[in-house]
Protein backbone atom coordinates (compact mmCIF):
# COMPACT_ATOMS: atom_id res chain seq x y z
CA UNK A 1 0.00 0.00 0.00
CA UNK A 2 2.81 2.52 0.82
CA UNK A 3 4.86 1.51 -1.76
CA UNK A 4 2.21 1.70 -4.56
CA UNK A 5 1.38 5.68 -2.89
CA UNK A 6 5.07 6.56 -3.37
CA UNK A 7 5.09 5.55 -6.79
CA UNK A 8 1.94 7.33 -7.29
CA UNK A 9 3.31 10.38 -6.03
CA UNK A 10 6.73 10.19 -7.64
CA UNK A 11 4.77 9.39 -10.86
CA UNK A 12 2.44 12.66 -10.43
CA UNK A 13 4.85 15.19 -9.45
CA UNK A 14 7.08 13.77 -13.07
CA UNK A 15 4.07 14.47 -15.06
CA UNK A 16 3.39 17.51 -12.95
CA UNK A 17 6.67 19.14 -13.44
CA UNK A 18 7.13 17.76 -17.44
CA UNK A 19 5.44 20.70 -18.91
CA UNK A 20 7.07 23.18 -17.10
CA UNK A 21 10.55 21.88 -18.47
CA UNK A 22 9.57 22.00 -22.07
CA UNK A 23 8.88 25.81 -21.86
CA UNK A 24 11.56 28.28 -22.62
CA UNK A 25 12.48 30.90 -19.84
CA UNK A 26 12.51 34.57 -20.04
CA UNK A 27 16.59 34.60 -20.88
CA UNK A 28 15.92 31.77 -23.56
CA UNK A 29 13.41 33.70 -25.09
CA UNK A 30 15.80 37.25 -24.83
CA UNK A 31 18.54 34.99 -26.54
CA UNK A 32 16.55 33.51 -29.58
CA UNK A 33 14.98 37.18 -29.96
CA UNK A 34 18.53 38.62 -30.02
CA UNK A 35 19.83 35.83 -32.60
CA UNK A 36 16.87 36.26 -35.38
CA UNK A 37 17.17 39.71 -35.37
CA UNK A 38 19.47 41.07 -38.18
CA UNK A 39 22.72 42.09 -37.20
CA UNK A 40 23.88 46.05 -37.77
CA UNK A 41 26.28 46.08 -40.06
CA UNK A 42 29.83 47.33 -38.92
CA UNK A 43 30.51 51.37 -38.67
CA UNK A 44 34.29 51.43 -40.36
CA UNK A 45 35.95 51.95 -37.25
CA UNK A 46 34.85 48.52 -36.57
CA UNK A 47 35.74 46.90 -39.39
CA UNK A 48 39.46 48.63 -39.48
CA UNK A 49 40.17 47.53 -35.97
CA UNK A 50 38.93 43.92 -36.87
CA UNK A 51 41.39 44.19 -39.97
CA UNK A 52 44.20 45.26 -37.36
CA UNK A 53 43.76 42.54 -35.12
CA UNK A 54 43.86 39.93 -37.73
CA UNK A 55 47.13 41.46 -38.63
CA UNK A 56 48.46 41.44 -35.23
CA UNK A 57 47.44 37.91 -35.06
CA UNK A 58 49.19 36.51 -37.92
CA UNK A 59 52.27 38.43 -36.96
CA UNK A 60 51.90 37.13 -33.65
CA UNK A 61 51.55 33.48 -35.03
CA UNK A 62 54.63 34.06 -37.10
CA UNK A 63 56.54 35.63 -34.53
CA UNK A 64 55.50 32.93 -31.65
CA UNK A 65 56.38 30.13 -34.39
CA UNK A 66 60.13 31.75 -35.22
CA UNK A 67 60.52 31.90 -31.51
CA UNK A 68 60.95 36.01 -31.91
CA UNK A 69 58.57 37.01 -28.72
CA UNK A 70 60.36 37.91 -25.87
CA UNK A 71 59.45 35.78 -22.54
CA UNK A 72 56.46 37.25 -21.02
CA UNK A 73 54.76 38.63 -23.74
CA UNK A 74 51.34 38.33 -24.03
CA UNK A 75 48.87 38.47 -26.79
CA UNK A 76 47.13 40.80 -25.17
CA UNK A 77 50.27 43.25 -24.57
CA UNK A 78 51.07 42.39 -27.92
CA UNK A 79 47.65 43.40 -29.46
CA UNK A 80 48.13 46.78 -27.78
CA UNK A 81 51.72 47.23 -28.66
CA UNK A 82 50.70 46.59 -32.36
CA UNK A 83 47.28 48.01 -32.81
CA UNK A 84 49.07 51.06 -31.98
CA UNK A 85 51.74 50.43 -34.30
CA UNK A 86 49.15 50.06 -37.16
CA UNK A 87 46.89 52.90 -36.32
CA UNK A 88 50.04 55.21 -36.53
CA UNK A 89 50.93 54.38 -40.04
């Protein structure tokens, strides 16, 4: 008799709760709102900057793969080093 209520309940509180889980919360709804909307296309700051950093990031490959970066470099003090390098030119 106990044994069948448990399972009862169990059972109920599964088929209770199964709805709930197949509806999407606020933030999922936020997100897929966010992704199907169009995307602005970049301002040409943007898209010079982007063209920079791909720059900096092949030199940086090259450089990191000839063994030319001095220890404790980091990308990131690299990036700034040579975005500012670029923009001056």
């Amino acid at each position: 008799m106990m044994r069948t209520f448990f399972v009862a309940t169990v059972l109920g509180i599964a088929l209770a709760a199964a709805p709930l889980a197949t509806q999407p919360t606020q933030a999922q709804q936020t997100k897929t709102e966010k992704s199907t909307k169009a995307a602005k296309p970049l301002t040409p700051g943007q898209k010079a900057a982007r063209d920079r950093q791909k720059k900096c990031g092949e030199e940086w490959k090259a450089a990191k793969a000839a063994g030319k970066i001095q220890k404790g470099t980091t990308w990131p003090k690299y990036w700034s080093a040579c975005n500012k390098r670029l923009k001056g030119a």
